[in-house]
Structures are given as C-alpha cells and as structure tokens.
C-alpha atoms as a PDB file:
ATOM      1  CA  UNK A   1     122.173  31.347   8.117  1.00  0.00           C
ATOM      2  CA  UNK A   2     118.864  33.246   6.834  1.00  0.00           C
ATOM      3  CA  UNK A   3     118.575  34.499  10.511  1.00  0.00           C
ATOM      4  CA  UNK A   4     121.891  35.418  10.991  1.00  0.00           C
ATOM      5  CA  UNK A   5     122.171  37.829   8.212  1.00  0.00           C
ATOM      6  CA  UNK A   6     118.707  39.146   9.133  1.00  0.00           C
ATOM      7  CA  UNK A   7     120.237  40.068  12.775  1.00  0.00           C
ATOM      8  CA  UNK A   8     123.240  41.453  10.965  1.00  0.00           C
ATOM      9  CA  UNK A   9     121.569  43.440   8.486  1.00  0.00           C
ATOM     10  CA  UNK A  10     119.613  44.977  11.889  1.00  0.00           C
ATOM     11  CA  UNK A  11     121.686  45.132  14.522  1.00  0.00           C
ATOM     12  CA  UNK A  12     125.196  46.224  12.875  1.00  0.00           C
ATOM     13  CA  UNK A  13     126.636  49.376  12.878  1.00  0.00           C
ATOM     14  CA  UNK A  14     129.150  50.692   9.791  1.00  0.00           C
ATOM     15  CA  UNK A  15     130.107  54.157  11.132  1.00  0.00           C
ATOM     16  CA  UNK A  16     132.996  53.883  12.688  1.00  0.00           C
ATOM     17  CA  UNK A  17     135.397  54.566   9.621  1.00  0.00           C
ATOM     18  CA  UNK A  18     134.151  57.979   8.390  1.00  0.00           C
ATOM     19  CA  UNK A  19     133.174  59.552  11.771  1.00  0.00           C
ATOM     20  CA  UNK A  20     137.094  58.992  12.703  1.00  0.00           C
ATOM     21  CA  UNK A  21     138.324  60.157   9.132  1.00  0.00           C
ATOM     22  CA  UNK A  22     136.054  62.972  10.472  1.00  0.00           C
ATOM     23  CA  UNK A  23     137.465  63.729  13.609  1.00  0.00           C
ATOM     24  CA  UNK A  24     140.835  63.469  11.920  1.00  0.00           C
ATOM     25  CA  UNK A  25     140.046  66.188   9.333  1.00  0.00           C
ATOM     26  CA  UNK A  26     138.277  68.567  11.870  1.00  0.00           C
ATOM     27  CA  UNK A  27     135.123  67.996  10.418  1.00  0.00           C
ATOM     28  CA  UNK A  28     133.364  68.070  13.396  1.00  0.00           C
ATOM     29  CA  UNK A  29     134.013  71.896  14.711  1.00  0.00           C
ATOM     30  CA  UNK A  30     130.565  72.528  14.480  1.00  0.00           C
ATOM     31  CA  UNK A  31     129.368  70.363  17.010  1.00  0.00           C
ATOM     32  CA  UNK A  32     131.801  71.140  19.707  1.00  0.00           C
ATOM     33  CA  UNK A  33     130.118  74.828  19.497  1.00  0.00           C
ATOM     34  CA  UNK A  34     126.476  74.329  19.087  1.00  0.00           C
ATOM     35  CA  UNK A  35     123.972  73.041  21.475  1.00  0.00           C
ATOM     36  CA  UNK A  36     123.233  69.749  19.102  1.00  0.00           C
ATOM     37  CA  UNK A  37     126.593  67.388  20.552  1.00  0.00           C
ATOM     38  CA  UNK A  38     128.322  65.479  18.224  1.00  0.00           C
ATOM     39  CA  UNK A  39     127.274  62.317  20.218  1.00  0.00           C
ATOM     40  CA  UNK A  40     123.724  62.911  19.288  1.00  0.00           C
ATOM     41  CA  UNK A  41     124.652  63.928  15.879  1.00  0.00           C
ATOM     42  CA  UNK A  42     126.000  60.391  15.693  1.00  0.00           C
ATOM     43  CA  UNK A  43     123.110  58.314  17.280  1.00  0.00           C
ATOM     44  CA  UNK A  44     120.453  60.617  14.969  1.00  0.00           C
ATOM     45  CA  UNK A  45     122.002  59.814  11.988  1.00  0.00           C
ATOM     46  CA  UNK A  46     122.511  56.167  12.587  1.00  0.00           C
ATOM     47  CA  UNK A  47     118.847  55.821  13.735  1.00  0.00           C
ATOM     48  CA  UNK A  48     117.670  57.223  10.910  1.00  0.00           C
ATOM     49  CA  UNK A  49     119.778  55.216   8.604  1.00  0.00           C
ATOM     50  CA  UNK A  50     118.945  51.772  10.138  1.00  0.00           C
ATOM     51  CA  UNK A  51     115.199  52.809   9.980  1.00  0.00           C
ATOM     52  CA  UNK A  52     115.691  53.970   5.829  1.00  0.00           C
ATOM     53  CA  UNK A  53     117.408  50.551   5.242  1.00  0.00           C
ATOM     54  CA  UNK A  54     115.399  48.161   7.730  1.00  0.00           C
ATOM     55  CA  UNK A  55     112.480  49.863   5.463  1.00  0.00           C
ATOM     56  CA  UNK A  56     113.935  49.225   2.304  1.00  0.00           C
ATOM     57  CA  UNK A  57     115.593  45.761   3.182  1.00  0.00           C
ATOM     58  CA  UNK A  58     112.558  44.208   5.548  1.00  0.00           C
ATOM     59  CA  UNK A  59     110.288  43.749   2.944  1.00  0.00           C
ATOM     60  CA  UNK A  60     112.669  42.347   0.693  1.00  0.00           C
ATOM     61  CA  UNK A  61     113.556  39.595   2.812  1.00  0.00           C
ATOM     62  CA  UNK A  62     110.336  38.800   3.628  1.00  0.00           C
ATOM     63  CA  UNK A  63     109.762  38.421   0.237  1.00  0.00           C
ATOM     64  CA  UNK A  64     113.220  35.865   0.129  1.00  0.00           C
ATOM     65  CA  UNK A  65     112.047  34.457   2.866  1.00  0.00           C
ATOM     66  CA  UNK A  66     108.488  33.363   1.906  1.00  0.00           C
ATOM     67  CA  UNK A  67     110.449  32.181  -1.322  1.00  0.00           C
ATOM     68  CA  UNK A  68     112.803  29.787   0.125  1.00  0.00           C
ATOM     69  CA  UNK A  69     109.992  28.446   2.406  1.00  0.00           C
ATOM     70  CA  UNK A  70     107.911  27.756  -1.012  1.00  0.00           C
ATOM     71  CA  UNK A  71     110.915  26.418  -3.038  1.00  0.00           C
ATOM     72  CA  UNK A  72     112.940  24.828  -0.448  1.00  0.00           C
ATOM     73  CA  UNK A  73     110.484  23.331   1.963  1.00  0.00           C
ATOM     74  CA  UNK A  74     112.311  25.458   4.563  1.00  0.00           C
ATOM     75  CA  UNK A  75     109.766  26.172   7.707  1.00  0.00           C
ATOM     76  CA  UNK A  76     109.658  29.508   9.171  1.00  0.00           C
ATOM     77  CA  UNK A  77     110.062  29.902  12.922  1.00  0.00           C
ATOM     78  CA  UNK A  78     106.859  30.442  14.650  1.00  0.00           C
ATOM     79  CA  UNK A  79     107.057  32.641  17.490  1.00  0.00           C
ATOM     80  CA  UNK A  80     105.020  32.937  20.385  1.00  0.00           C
ATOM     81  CA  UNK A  81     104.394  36.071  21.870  1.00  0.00           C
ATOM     82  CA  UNK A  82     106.869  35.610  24.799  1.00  0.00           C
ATOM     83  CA  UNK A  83     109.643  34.003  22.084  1.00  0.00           C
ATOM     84  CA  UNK A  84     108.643  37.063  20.029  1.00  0.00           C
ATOM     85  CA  UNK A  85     109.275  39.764  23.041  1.00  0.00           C
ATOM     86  CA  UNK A  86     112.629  37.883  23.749  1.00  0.00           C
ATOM     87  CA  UNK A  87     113.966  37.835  20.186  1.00  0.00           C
ATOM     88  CA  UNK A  88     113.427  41.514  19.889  1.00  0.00           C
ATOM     89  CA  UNK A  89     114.488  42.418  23.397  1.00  0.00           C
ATOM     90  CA  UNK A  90     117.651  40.586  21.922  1.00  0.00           C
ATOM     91  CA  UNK A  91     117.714  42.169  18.997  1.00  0.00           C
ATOM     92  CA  UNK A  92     117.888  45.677  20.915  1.00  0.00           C
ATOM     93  CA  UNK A  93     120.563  44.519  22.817  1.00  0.00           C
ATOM     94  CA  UNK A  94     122.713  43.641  19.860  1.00  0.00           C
ATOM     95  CA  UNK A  95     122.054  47.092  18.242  1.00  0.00           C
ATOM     96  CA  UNK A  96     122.744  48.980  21.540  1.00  0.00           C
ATOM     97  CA  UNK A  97     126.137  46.745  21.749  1.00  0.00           C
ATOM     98  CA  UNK A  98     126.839  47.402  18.315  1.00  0.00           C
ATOM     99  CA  UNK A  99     126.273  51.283  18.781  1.00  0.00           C
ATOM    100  CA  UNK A 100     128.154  51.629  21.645  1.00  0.00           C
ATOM    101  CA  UNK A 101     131.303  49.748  20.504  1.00  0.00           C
ATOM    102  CA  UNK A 102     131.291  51.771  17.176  1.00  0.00           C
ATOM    103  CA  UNK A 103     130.592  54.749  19.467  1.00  0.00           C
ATOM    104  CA  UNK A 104     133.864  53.666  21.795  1.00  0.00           C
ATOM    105  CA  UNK A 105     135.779  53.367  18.474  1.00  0.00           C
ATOM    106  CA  UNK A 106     134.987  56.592  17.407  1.00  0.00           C
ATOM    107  CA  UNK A 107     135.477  58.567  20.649  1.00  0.00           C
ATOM    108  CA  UNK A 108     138.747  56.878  21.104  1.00  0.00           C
ATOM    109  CA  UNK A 109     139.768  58.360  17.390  1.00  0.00           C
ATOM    110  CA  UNK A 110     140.007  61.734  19.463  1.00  0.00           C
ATOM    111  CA  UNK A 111     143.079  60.136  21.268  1.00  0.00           C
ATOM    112  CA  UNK A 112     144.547  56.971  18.398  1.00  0.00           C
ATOM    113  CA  UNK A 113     145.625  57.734  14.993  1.00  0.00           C
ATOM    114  CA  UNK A 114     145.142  54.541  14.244  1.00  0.00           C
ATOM    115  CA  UNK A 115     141.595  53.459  15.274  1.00  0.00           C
ATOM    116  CA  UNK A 116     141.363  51.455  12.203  1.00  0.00           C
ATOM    117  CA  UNK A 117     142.601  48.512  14.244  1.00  0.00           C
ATOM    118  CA  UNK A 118     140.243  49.029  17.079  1.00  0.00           C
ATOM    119  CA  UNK A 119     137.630  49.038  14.670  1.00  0.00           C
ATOM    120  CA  UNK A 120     138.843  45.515  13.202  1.00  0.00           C
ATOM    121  CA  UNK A 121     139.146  44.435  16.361  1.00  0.00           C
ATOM    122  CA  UNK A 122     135.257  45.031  17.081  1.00  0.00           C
ATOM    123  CA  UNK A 123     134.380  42.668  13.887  1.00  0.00           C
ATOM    124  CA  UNK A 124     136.426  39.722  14.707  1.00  0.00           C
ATOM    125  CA  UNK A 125     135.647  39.605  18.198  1.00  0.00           C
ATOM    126  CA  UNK A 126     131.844  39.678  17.689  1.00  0.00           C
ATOM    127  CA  UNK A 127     131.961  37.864  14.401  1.00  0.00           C
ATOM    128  CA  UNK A 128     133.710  35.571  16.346  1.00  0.00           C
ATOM    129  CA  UNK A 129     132.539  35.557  19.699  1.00  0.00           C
ATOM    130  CA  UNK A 130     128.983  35.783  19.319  1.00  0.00           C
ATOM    131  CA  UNK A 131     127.522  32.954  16.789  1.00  0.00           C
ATOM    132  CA  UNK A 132     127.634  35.049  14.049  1.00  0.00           C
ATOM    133  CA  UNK A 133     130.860  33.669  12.174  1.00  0.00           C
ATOM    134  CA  UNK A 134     130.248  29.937  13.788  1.00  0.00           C
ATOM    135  CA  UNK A 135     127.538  28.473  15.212  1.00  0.00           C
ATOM    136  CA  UNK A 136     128.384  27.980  19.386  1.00  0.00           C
ATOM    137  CA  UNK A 137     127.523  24.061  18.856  1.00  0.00           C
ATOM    138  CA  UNK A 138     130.354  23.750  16.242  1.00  0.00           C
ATOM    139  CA  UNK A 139     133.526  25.939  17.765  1.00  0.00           C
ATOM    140  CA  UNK A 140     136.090  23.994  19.638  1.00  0.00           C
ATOM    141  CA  UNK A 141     135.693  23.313  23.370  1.00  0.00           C
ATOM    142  CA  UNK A 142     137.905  26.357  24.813  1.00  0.00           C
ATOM    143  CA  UNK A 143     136.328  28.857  21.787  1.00  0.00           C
ATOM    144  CA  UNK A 144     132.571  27.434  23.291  1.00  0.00           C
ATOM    145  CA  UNK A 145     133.533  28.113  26.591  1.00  0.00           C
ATOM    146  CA  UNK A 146     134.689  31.647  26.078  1.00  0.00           C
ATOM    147  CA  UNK A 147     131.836  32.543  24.207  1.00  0.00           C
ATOM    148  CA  UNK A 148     129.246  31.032  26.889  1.00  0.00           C
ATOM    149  CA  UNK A 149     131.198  33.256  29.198  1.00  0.00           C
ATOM    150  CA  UNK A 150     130.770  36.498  27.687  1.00  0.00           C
ATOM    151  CA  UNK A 151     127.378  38.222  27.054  1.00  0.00           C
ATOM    152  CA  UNK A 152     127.914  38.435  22.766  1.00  0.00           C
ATOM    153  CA  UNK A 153     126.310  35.362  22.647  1.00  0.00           C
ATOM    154  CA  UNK A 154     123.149  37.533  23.263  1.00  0.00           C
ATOM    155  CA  UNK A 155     123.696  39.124  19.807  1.00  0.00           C
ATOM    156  CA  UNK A 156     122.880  36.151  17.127  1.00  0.00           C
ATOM    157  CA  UNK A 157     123.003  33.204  19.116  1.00  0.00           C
ATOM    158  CA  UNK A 158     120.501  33.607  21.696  1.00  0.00           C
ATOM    159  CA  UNK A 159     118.186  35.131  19.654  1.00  0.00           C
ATOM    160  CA  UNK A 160     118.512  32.278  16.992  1.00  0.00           C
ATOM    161  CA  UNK A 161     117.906  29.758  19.535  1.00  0.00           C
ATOM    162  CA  UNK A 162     115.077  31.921  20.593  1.00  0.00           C
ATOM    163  CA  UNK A 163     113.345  32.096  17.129  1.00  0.00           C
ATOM    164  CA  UNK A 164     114.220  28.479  16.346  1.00  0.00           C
ATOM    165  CA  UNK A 165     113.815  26.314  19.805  1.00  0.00           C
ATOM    166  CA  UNK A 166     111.182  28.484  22.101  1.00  0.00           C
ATOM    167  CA  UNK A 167     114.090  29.718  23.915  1.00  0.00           C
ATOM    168  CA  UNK A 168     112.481  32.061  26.553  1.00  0.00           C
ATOM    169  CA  UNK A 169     114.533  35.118  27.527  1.00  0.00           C
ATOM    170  CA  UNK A 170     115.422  34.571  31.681  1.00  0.00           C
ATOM    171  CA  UNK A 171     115.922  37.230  34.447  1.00  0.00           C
ATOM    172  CA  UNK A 172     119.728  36.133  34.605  1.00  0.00           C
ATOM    173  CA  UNK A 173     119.704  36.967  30.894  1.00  0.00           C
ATOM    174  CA  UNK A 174     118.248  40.342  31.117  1.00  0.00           C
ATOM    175  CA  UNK A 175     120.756  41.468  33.942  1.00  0.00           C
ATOM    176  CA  UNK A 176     123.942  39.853  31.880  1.00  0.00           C
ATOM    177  CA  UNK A 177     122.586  41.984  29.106  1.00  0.00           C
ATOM    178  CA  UNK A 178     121.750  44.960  31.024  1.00  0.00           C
ATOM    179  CA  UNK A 179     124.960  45.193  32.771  1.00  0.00           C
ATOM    180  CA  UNK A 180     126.935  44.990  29.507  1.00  0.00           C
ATOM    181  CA  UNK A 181     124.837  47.984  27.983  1.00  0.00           C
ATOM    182  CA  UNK A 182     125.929  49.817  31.519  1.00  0.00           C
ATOM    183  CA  UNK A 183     129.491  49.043  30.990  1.00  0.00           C
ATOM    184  CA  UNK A 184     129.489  50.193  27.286  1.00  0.00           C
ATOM    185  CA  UNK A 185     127.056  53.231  28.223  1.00  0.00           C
ATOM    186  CA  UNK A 186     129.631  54.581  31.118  1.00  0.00           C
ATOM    187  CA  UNK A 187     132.943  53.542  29.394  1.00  0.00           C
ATOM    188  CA  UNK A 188     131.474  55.594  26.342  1.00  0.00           C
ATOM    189  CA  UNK A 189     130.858  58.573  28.842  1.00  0.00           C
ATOM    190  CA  UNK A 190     134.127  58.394  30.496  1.00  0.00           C
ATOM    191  CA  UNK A 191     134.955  58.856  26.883  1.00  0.00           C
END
C-alpha cells in the first residue's frame, strides 16, 4: 500500500480540470499566437510541478518510511541495480501514460463541453485497471484477465512486483510499454 501511494504521488497527473475550465473561458489566446504552444505550456508546468512536490514529498516519505520499518518491523525492498533500472523505467512509463491521457482529456475539451466525464473516466479505468485500486492477485477471474491484457498493469503493478519480488523488466515488456506511449503520443497529435 506504502508503494502504491508512492507511485501515485509520482506518476499522477491532476491537470486536466483547470486546463479545460481554461480552454472553456478562452484563457488560452495567448498561446495560440506566440511561438511558446500551449502543449508545451502544459508539459512545462506539469514538470515543474511534479519536480516542486516530488522535492517536497520524497523526503518526507522517506522519513515515513524508515519509521514504519523501525516501528512496524516492515522490511524495505532492496533493489538491485537491474530491479532498480526496471522500477524506474516503470515509473516513467506511468508518468508518460498519465501525461498523455490528461493531455488527451484536455485537447478533447477543444471539441466536448463536458470533458469532466472523460476525465472520470481516466481515474476509474487506471485506478481500476492497473493494481492501483486492487491488487491483480485479488480481482475476480474476468477483471484479472482484462487487466493482464492491457499494458496499465505497467503503472503500479509491475513495478510493485518489481520492487518487492526481483521482477526484472523483459524486452516484451519494454515494446508493450513503448507501443502504448506511441499510441497515446500520436492520438494526442492527431489531437
């Protein structure tokens, strides 16, 4: 649960809601004329937000971390260098998937009124699909099998397994994630 929330707290994206309200208000004029898009006025901003909270919130759960291991005779995973490499390579791809879908959301506010749904739609299907709301061993038979189908497992819980059991990262893995980053990348261009 520890991990999960770390993932979360790193990977997820929360702009969808005001960049629409944005768009919606004709906010966002000045971008359409200058040389700076409004695409990379997006992605600037939301890097530099996730790097002022991942440096405000990192150390902190370190700290909680270190606590509940002393307290709680919890053991922190040990990586390896390869199980390292994978869990971040993971943790990449969940941000990029993140991004993009927020991204998708927000381009498609240009066209929808109501993007609010599409935007609800994005939580519950990773929440759901990707090990974040329920652990993959624990969902129902049909819910596992979807899941193991699509690549969101890659977003909490591959990279759990990875940090927990060894898991090394495969080539098969790095193409299912690298085609889904494609996909997202020209659907948000077509955009």
């Amino acid at each position: 649960f520890t991990l999960v929330f770390i993932i979360h707290s790193i990977s997820a994206s929360h702009f969808e809601n005001f960049r629409v309200e944005q768009i919606r208000m004709g906010k966002i004029d000045y971008f359409l004329t200058r040389p700076f898009s409004y695409i990379s006025e997006v992605l600037c901003g939301h890097i530099a937000g996730k790097l002022f909270y991942m440096t405000i919130s990192l150390p902190f759960f370190f700290v909680l971390l270190k606590g509940l291991e002393a307290y709680l005779a919890l053991q922190l995973p040990v990586f390896t260098t390869l199980s390292l490499v994978s869990f971040l390579l993971m943790l990449f791809f969940a941000t990029m998937v993140e991004f993009l879908f927020a991204l998708i959301v927000v381009l498609l506010g240009f066209w929808f009124e109501g993007s609010d749904g599409l935007e609800h739609f994005k939580w519950i299907s990773i929440s759901l699909l990707s090990g974040w709301l329920i652990p993959i061993e624990m969902m129902p038979e049909w819910l596992k099998n979807i899941t193991l189908a699509l690549p969101f497992k890659y977003m909490y819980a591959i990279p759990i397994e990875t940090a927990i059991y060894q898991r090394a990262i495969t080539t098969v893995d790095i193409l299912i994630m690298g085609g889904c980053v494609g996909s997202l990348l020209l659907i948000s261009s077509l955009l």
